[in-house]
Each structure stands twice: as structure tokens, then as C-alpha cells.
C-alpha atoms as a PDB file:
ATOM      1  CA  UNK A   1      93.211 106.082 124.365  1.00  0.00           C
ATOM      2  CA  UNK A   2      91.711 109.340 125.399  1.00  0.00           C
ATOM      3  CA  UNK A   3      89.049 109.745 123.189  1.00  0.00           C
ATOM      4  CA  UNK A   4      89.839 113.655 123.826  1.00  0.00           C
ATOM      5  CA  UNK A   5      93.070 113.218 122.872  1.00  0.00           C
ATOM      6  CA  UNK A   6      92.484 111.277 119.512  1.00  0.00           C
ATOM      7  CA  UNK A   7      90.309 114.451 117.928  1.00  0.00           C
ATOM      8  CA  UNK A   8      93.759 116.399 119.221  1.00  0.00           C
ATOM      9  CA  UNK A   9      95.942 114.216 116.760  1.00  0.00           C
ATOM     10  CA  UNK A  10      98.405 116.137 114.572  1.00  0.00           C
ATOM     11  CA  UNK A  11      98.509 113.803 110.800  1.00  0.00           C
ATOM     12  CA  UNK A  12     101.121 115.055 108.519  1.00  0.00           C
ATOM     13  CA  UNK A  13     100.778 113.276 105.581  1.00  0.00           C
ATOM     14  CA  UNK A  14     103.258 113.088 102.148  1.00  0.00           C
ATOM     15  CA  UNK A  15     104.553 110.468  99.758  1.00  0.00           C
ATOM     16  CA  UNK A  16     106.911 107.983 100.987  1.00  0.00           C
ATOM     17  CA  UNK A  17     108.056 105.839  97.984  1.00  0.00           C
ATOM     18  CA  UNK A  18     107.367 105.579  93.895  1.00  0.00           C
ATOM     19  CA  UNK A  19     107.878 102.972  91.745  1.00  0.00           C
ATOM     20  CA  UNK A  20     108.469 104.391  88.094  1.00  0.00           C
ATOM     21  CA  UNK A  21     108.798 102.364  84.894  1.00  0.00           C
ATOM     22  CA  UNK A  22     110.996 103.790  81.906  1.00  0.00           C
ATOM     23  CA  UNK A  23     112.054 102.527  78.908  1.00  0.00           C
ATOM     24  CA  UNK A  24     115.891 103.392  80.128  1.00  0.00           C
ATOM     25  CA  UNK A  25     118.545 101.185  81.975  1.00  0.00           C
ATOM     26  CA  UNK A  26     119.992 102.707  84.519  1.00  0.00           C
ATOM     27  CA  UNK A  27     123.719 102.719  85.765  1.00  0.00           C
ATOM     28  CA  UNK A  28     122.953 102.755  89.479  1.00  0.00           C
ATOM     29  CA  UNK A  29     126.146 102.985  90.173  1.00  0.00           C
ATOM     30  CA  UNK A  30     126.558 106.163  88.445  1.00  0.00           C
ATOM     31  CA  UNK A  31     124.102 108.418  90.581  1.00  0.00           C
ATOM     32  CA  UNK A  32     125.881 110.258  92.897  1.00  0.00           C
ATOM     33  CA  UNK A  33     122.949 112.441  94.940  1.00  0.00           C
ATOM     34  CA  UNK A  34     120.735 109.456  95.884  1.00  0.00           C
ATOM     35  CA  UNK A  35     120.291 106.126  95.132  1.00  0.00           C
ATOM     36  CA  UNK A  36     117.152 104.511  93.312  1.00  0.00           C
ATOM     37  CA  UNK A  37     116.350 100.789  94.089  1.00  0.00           C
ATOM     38  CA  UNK A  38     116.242  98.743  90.791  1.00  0.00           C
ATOM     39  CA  UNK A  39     113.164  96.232  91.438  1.00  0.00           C
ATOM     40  CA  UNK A  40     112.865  94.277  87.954  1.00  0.00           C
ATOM     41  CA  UNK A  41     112.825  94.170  84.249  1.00  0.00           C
ATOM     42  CA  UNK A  42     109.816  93.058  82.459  1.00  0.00           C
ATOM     43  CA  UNK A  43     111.189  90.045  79.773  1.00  0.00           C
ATOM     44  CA  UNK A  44     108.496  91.048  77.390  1.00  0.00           C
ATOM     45  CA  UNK A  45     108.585  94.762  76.768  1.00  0.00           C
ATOM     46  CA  UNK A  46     112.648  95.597  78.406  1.00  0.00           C
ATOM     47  CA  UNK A  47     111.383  98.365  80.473  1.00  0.00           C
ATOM     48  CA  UNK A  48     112.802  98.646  84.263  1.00  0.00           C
ATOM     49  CA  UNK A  49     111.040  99.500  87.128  1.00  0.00           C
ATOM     50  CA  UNK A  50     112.656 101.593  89.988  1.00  0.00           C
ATOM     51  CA  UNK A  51     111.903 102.469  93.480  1.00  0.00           C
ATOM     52  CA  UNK A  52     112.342 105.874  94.494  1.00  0.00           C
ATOM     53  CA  UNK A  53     112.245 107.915  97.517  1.00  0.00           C
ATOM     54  CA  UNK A  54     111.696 111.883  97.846  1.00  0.00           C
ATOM     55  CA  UNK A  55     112.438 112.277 101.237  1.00  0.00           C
ATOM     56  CA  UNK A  56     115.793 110.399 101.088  1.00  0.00           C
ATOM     57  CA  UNK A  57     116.560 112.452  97.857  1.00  0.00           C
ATOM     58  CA  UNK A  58     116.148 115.384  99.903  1.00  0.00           C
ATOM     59  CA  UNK A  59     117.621 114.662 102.667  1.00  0.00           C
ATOM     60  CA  UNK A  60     114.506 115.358 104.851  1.00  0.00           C
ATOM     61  CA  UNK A  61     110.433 114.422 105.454  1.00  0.00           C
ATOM     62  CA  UNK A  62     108.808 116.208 102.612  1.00  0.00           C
ATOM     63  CA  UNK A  63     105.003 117.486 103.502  1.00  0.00           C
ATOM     64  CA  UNK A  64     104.292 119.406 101.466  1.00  0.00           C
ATOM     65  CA  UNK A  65     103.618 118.605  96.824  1.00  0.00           C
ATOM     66  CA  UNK A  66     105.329 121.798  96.014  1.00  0.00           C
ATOM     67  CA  UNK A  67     108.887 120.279  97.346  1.00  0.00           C
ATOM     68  CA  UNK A  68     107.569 116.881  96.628  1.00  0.00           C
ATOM     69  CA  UNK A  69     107.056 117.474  92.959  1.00  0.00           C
ATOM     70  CA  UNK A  70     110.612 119.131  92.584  1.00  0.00           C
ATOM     71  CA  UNK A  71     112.202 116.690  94.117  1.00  0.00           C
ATOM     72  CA  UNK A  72     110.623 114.084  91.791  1.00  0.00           C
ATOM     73  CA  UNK A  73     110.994 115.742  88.667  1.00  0.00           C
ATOM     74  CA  UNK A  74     114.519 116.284  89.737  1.00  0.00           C
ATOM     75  CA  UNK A  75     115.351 112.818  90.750  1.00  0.00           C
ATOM     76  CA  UNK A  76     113.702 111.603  87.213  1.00  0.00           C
ATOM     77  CA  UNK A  77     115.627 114.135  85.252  1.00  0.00           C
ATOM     78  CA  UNK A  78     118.650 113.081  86.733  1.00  0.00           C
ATOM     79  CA  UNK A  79     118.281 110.121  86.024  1.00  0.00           C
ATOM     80  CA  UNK A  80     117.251 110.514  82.105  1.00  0.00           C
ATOM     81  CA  UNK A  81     114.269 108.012  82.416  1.00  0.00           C
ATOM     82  CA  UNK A  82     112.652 108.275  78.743  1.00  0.00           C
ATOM     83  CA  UNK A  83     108.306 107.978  79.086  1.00  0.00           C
ATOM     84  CA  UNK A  84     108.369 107.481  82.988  1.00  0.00           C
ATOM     85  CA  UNK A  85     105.415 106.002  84.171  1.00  0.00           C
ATOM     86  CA  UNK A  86     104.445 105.563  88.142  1.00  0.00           C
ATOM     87  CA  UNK A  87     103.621 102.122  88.934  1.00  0.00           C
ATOM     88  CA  UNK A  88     103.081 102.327  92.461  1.00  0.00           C
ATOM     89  CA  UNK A  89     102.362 105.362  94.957  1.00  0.00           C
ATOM     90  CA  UNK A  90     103.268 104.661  99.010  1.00  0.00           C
ATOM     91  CA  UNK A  91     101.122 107.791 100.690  1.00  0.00           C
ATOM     92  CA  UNK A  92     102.244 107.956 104.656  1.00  0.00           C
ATOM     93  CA  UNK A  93     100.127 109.741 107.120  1.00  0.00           C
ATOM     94  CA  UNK A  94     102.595 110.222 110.005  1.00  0.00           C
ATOM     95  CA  UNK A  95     102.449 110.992 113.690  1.00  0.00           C
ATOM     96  CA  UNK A  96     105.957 112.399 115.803  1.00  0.00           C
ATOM     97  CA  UNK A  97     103.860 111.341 118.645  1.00  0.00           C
ATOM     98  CA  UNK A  98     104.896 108.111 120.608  1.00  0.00           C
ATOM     99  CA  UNK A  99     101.321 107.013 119.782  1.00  0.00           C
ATOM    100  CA  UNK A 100     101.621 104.141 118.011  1.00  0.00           C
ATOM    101  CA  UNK A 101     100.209 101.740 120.785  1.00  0.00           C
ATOM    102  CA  UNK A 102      97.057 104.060 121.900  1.00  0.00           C
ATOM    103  CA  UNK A 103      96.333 104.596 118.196  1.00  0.00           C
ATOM    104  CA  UNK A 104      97.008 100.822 116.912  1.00  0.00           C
ATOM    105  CA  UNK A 105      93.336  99.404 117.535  1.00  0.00           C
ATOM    106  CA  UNK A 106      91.942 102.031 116.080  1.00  0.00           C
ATOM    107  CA  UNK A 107      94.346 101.848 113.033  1.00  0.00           C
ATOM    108  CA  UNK A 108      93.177  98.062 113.209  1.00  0.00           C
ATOM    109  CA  UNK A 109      89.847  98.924 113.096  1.00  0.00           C
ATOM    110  CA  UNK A 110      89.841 101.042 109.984  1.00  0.00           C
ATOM    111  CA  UNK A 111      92.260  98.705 108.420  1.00  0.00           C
ATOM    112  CA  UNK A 112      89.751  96.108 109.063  1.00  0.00           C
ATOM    113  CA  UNK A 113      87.078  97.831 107.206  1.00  0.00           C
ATOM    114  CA  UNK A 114      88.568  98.502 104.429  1.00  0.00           C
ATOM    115  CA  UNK A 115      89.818  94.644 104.183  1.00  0.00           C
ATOM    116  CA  UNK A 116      86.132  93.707 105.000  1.00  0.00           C
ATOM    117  CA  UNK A 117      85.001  96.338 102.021  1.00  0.00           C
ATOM    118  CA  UNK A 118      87.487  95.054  99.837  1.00  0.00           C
ATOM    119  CA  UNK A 119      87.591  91.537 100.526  1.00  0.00           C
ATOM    120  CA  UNK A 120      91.188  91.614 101.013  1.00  0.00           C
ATOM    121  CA  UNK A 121      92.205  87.871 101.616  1.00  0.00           C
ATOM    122  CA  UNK A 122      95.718  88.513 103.150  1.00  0.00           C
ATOM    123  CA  UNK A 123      95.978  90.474 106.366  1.00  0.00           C
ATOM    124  CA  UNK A 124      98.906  90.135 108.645  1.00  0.00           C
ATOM    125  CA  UNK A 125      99.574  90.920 112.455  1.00  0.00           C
ATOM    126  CA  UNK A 126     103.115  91.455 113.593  1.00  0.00           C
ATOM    127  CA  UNK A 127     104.562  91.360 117.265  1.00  0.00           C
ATOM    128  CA  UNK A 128     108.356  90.899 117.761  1.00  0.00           C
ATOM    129  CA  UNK A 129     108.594  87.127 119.605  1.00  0.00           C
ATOM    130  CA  UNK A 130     111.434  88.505 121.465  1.00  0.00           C
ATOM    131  CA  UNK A 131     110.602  91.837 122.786  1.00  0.00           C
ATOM    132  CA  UNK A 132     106.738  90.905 122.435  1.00  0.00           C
ATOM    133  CA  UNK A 133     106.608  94.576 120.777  1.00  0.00           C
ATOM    134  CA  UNK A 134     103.777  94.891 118.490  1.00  0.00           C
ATOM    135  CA  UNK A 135     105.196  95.800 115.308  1.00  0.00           C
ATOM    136  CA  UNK A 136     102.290  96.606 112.293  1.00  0.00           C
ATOM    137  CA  UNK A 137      99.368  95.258 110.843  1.00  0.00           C
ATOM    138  CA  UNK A 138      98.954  94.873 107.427  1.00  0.00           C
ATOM    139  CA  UNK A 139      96.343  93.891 104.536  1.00  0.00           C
ATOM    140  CA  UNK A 140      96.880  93.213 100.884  1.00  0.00           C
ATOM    141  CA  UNK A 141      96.150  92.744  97.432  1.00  0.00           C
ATOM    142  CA  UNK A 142      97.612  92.788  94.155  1.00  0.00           C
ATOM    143  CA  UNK A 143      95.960  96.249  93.839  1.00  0.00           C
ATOM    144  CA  UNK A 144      96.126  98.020  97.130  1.00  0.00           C
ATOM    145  CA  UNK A 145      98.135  98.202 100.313  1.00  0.00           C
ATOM    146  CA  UNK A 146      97.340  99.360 104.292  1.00  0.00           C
ATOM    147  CA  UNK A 147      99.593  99.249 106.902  1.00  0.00           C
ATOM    148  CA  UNK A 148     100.187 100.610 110.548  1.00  0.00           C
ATOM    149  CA  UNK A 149     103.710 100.139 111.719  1.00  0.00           C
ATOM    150  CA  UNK A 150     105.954 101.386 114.287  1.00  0.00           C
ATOM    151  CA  UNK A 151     108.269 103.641 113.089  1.00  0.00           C
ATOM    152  CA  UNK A 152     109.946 104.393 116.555  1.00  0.00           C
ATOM    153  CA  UNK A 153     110.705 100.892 116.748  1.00  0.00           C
ATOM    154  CA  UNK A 154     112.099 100.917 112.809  1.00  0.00           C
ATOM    155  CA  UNK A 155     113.788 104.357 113.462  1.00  0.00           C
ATOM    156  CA  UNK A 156     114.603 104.827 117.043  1.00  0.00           C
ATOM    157  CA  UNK A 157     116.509 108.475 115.678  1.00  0.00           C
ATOM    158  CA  UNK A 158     113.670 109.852 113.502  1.00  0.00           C
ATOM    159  CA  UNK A 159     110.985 112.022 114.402  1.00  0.00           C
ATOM    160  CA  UNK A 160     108.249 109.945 113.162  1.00  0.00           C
ATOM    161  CA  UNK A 161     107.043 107.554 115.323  1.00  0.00           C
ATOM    162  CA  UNK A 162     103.882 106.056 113.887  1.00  0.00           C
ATOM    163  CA  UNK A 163     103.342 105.728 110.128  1.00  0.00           C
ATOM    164  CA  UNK A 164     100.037 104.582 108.523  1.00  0.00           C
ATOM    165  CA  UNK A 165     100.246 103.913 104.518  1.00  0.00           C
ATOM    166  CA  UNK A 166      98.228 103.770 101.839  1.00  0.00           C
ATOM    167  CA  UNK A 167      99.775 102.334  98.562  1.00  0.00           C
ATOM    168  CA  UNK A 168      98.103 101.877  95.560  1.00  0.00           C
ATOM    169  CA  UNK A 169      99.664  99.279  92.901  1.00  0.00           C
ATOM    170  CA  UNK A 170      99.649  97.994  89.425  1.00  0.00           C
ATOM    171  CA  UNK A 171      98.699 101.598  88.567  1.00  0.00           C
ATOM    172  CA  UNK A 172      98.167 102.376  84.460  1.00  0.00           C
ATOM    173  CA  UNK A 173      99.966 104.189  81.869  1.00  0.00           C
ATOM    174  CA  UNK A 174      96.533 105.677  80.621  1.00  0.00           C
ATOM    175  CA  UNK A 175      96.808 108.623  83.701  1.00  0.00           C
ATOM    176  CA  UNK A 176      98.061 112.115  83.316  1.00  0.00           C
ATOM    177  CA  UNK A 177     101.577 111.662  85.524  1.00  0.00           C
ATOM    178  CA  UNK A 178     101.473 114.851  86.078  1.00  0.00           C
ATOM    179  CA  UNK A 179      98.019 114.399  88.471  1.00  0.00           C
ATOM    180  CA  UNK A 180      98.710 111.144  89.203  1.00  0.00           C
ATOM    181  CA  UNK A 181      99.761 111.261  92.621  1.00  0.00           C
ATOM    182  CA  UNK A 182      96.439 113.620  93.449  1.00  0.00           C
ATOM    183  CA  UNK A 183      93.955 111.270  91.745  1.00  0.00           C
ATOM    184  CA  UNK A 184      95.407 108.390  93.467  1.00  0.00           C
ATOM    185  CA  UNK A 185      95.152 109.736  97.128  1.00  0.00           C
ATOM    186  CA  UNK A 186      91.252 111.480  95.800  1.00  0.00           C
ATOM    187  CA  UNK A 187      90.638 107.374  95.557  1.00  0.00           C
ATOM    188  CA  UNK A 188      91.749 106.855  98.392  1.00  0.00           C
ATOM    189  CA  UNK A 189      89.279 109.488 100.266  1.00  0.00           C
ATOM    190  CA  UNK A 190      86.899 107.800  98.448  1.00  0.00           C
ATOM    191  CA  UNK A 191      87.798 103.627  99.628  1.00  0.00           C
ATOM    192  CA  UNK A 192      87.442 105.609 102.846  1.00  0.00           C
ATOM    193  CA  UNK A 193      84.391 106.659 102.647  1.00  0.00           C
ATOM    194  CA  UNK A 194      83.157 103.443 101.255  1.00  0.00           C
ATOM    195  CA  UNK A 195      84.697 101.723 104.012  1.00  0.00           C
ATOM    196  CA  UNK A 196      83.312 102.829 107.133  1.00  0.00           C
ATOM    197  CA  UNK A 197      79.893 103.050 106.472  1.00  0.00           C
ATOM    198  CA  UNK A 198      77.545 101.847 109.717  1.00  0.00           C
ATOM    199  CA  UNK A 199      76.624  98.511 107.615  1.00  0.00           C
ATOM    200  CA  UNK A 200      80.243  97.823 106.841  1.00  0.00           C
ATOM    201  CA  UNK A 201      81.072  98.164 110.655  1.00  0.00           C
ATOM    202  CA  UNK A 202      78.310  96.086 111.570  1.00  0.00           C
ATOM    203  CA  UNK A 203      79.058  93.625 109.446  1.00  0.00           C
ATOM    204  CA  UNK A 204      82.606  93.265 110.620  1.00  0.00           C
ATOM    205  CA  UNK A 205      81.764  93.100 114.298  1.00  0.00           C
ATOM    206  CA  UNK A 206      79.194  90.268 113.134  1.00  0.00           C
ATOM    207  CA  UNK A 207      82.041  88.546 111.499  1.00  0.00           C
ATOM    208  CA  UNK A 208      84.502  88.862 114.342  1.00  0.00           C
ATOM    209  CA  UNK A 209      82.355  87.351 116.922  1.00  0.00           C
ATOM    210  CA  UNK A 210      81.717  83.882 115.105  1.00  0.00           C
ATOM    211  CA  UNK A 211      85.542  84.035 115.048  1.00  0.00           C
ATOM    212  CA  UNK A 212      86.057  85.263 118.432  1.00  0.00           C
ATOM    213  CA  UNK A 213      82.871  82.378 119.342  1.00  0.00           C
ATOM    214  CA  UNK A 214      84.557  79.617 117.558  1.00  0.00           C
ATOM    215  CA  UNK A 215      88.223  80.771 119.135  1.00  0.00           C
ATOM    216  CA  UNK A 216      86.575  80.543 122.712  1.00  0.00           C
ATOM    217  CA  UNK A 217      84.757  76.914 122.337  1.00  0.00           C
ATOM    218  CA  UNK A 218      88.390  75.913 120.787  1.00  0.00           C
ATOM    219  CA  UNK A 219      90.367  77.561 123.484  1.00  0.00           C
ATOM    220  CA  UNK A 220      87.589  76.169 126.615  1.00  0.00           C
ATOM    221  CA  UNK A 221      88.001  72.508 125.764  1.00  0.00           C
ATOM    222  CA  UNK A 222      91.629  73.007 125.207  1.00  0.00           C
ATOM    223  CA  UNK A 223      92.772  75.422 127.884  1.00  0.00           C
ATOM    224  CA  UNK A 224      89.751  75.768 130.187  1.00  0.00           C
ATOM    225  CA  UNK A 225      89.666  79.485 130.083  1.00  0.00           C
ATOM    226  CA  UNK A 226      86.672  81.610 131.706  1.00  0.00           C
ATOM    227  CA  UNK A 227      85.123  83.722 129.772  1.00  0.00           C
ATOM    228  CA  UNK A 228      86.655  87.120 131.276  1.00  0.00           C
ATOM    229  CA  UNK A 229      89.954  85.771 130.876  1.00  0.00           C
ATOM    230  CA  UNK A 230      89.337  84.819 126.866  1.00  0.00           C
ATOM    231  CA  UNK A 231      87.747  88.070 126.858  1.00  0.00           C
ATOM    232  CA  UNK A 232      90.994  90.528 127.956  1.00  0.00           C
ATOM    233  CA  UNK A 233      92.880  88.180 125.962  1.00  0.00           C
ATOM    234  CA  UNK A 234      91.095  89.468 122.771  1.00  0.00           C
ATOM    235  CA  UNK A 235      89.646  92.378 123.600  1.00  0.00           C
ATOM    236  CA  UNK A 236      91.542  93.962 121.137  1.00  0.00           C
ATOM    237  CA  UNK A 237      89.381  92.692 118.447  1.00  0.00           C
ATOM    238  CA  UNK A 238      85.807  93.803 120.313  1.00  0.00           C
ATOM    239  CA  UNK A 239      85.150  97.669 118.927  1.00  0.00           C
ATOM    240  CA  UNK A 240      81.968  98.852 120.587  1.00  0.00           C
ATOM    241  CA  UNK A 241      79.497  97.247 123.735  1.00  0.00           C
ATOM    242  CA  UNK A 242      77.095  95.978 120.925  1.00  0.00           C
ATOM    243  CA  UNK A 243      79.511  93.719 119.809  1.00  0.00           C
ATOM    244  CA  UNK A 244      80.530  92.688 123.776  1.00  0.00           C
ATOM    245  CA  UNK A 245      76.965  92.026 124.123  1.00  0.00           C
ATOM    246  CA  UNK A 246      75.891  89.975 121.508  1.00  0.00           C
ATOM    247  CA  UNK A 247      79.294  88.164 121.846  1.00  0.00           C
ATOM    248  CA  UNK A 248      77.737  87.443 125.810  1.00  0.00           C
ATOM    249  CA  UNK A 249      74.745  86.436 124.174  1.00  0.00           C
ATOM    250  CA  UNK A 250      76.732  83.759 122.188  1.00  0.00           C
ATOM    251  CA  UNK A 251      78.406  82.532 125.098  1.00  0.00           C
ATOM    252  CA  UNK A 252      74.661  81.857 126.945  1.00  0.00           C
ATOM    253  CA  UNK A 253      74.753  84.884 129.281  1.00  0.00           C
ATOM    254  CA  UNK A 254      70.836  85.976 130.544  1.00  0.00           C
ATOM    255  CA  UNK A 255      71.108  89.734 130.458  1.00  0.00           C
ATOM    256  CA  UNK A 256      74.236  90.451 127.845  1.00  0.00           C
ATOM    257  CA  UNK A 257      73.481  94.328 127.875  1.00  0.00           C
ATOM    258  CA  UNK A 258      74.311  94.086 131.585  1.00  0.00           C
ATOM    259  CA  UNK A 259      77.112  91.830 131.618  1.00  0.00           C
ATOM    260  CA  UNK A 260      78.723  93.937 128.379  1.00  0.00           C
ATOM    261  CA  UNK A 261      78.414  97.141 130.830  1.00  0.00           C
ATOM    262  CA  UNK A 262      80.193  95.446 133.965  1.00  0.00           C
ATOM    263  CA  UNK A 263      82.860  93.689 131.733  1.00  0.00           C
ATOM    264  CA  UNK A 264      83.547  97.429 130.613  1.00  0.00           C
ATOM    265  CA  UNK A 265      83.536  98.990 134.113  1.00  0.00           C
ATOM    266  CA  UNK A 266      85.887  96.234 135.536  1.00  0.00           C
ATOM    267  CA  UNK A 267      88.026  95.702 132.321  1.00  0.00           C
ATOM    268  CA  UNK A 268      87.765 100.069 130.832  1.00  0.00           C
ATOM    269  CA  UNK A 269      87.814  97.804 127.726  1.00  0.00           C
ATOM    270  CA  UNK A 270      88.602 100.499 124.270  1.00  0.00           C
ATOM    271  CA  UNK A 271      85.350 101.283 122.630  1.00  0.00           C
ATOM    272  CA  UNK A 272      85.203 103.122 119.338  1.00  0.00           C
ATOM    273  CA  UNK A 273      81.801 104.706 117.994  1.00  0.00           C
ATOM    274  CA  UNK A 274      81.012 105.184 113.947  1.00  0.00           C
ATOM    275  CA  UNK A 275      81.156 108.782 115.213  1.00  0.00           C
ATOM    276  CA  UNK A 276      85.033 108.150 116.057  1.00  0.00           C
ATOM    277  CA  UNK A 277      85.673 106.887 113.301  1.00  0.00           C
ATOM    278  CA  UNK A 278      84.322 109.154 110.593  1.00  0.00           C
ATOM    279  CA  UNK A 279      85.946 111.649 112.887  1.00  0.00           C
ATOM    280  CA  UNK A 280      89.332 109.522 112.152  1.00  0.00           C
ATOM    281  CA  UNK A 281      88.965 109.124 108.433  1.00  0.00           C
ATOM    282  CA  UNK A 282      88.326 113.141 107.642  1.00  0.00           C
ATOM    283  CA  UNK A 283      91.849 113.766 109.964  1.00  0.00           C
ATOM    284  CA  UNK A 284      93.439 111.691 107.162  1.00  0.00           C
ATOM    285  CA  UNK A 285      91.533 113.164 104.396  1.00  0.00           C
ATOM    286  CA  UNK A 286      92.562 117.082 105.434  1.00  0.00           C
ATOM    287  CA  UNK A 287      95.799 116.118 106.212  1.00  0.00           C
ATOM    288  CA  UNK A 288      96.416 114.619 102.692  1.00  0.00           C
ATOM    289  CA  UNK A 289      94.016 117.725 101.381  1.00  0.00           C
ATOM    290  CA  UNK A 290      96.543 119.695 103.218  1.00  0.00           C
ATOM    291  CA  UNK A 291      99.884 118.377 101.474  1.00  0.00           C
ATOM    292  CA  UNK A 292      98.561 118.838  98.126  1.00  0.00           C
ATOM    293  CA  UNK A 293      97.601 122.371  99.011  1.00  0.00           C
ATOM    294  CA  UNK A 294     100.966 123.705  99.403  1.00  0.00           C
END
């Protein structure tokens, strides 16, 4: 994308879903203004755990905690949960831009970092086999959540069009509920920050090229490709020209530097600098400092 165009991104972020405990039952069935999503009942201690949304509640995107907490406290009350506790927060940051496919390797990017920070195991890639539509990508754990998805493609009708989460899981009762959703969103600032620091991005792009080298050996004996084809095939996994040169230098090119700079020239191959990306992460960070101002 337009590097230009990235620092002129409009995030608008809120809170998509919460999962709340109680000690009550609930008769689904009964609630008339919305409808909560009953997720399971723990055998040992009887309480339920329930999804719910805001936005749906309220018929519209919330962005703002002052409507957000209402609506909360309203759908709660109405619902006569006794000692409520959140479980699980879902924060969005959303775009109404048709973005999702200039912002996606960058979203990949940062989502890699924080998997690589994290040592998230499980981290998923999703294109639609029929359309060939790229769809999310995902990592988790049994603590947190990232994902980048398409929204235009989930909601064709709504005015969000690119959604990138951050949900935070297994949360405890010993939080004040009242601040919970603040000090959960503060930690996620702060996995940020710990996440794209230059040794965590160079480690990464170290990482990807002995998988990107191993791929290309695999893919050579088996396919016969040439190096600029294997290269346009993934170049969605090379980040900066350090990485395209060192991954020449794997493949037994003389002058990599060189060769990196005329792959870029014939290729315009998507480069992103630690620069861009702390530029990135404090767009997210004021627009979630943003929703809890107001």
C-alpha cells in the first residue's frame, strides 16, 4: 500500500463481544430486546457463561465506553445475572475502508510478532478455495487471541470492512469489573509494545527465511521453480530488503544487496520499516485511548 496512505488510516476501535459468568440460569428464551449466546456450564461450581454483544444490543457500532458501559450494565441488569464476572473481552479496531487487502500484510506482520513474542503455537491463514478470497489470519492461545478478517466479505451490508481483534481469555475474578475492560486493552498497549521491538522483528525475519529456504529447496526438486518465481509466490512473507537479501544470500547469490534492490524494482515488492510499524501500533493505541475517553 501507499505508505502515505497507511499514516492517513482512520481506526475506530470498541468492544465487540463479552463473555460473562454468573451464578444465574438464564431463560434465553425469555429476553425480548436481544439475545445472549449461552456457551457452557461449569459441572463443578453450576455457574453459566454467556456471550454478549453491545453493539447488537444497541442496535448499532458502539465507539465510544460511555454508550458501551450503558449498554452493558443494561444488558446485565436485564438479565438479573447475580456476581457477573467477564471471562473474555473481544476489542475490534475497525476500518469502513475497503482496505482489508492493502492493510493485510501489514496486519500479518504485527500479528506475527506478537505470535513470535508470545510463542503462540497455533496460527492460521484463511483464503476461500472457491473464490480464492483471502479471508483472515489468526493466532492463538488459551490466553490470548489476534485476528485480521474481512468483514466486507462477512458483512457485504455493514460499514465495516476490515476488523482487527484483540481478545483476551480465561480472564480472573480477582479484577475490579468495573475497570476491567480498560486494564485489559492498557495490556494490550503494553504486548504491543513488547512485540515490535527491532530484536523481535529481526528475529522473525531470521526465522522466516530458514522456512522460506527450506520451502524453496522442497519446492526446486519438486516443481523446478526459479528463484523469482518462488520469490512472488511468497513475497508476502518477506517484510523489509534485509530480509530479501540475506534470503539471496541463502540461495548462493554473489552480491545479495544488489540482487534484493533489482528484485524490488522489477517486482515493487511491499516493504515495511520498524518505523512503520511503531507508527502502526500507536494508531491502535490512540484509537483504543480514544474510545475510553468518551
Amino acid at each position: 500500500m501507499n505508505k502515505n496512505k497507511l499514516y492517513e488510516e482512520n481506526l475506530y476501535t470498541g468492544i465487540d463481544t463479552i463473555e460473562v459468568k454468573s451464578d444465574t440460569e438464564i431463560d434465553i428464551d425469555a429476553v425480548l430486546d436481544f439475545k445472549p449466546k449461552y456457551v457452557k456450564k461449569d459441572s463443578n461450581t453450576g455457574r453459566c457463561f454467556y456471550k454478549l454483544n453491545t453493539n447488537k444490543g444497541a442496535g448499532t457500532e458502539i465507539y465510544n465506553s460511555t454508550d458501551y458501559y450503558t449498554m452493558r450494565d443494561y444488558m446485565i441488569d436485564l438479565l438479573q445475572m447475580t456476581n457477573p464476572v467477564k471471562v473474555r473481552i473481544d476489542f475490534r479496531v475497525d476500518s469502513f475502508d475497503d482496505n482489508f487487502n492493502e492493510l493485510l500484510k501489514l496486519n500479518k506482520l504485527l500479528i506475527m510478532l506478537i505470535g513470535e513474542r508470545y510463542k503462540v503455537k497455533n496460527e492460521y491463514y484463511s483464503i476461500n478455495p472457491r473464490t480464492l478470497e483471502e479471508l483472515c489470519i489468526r493466532i492463538q492461545n488459551d490466553r490470548i487471541e489476534v485476528e485480521n478478517y474481512n468483514k466486507g466479505i462477512e458483512e457485504p451490508d455493514g460499514m465495516v470492512k476490515n476488523r482487527l481483534e484483540f481478545r483476551s481469555k480465561k480472564l480472573y475474578d480477582d479484577t475490579d469489573e468495573n475497570e476491567k475492560e480498560y486494564n485489559e486493552f492498557m495490556k494490550w498497549c503494553n504486548r504491543l509494545d513488547k512485540s515490535v521491538t527491532k530484536e523481535n522483528f529481526e528475529k522473525l525475519q531470521q526465522g522466516l527465511n530458514n522456512a522460506l529456504y527450506k520451502q524453496y529447496k522442497n519446492e526446486c526438486k519438486r516443481r523446478g521453480f526459479k528463484v523469482n518465481e518462488f520469490l512472488y509466490k511468497y513475497q508476502s512473507s518477506i517484510f523489509t530488503s534485509k530480509q530479501c537479501a540475506d534470503l539471496f544470500c541463502r540461495l548462493g547469490y554473489k552480491d545479495p544487496v544488489q540482487q534484493a534492490k533489482r528484485y524490488k524494482q522489477r517486482k515493487s515488492i511491499e516493504y515495511f520499516s520498524y518505523r512503520d510499524l511503531l507508527a502502526y501500533v500507536q494508531m491502535i493505541k490512540d484509537s483504543g485511548k480514544q474510545f475510553f475517553s468518551c
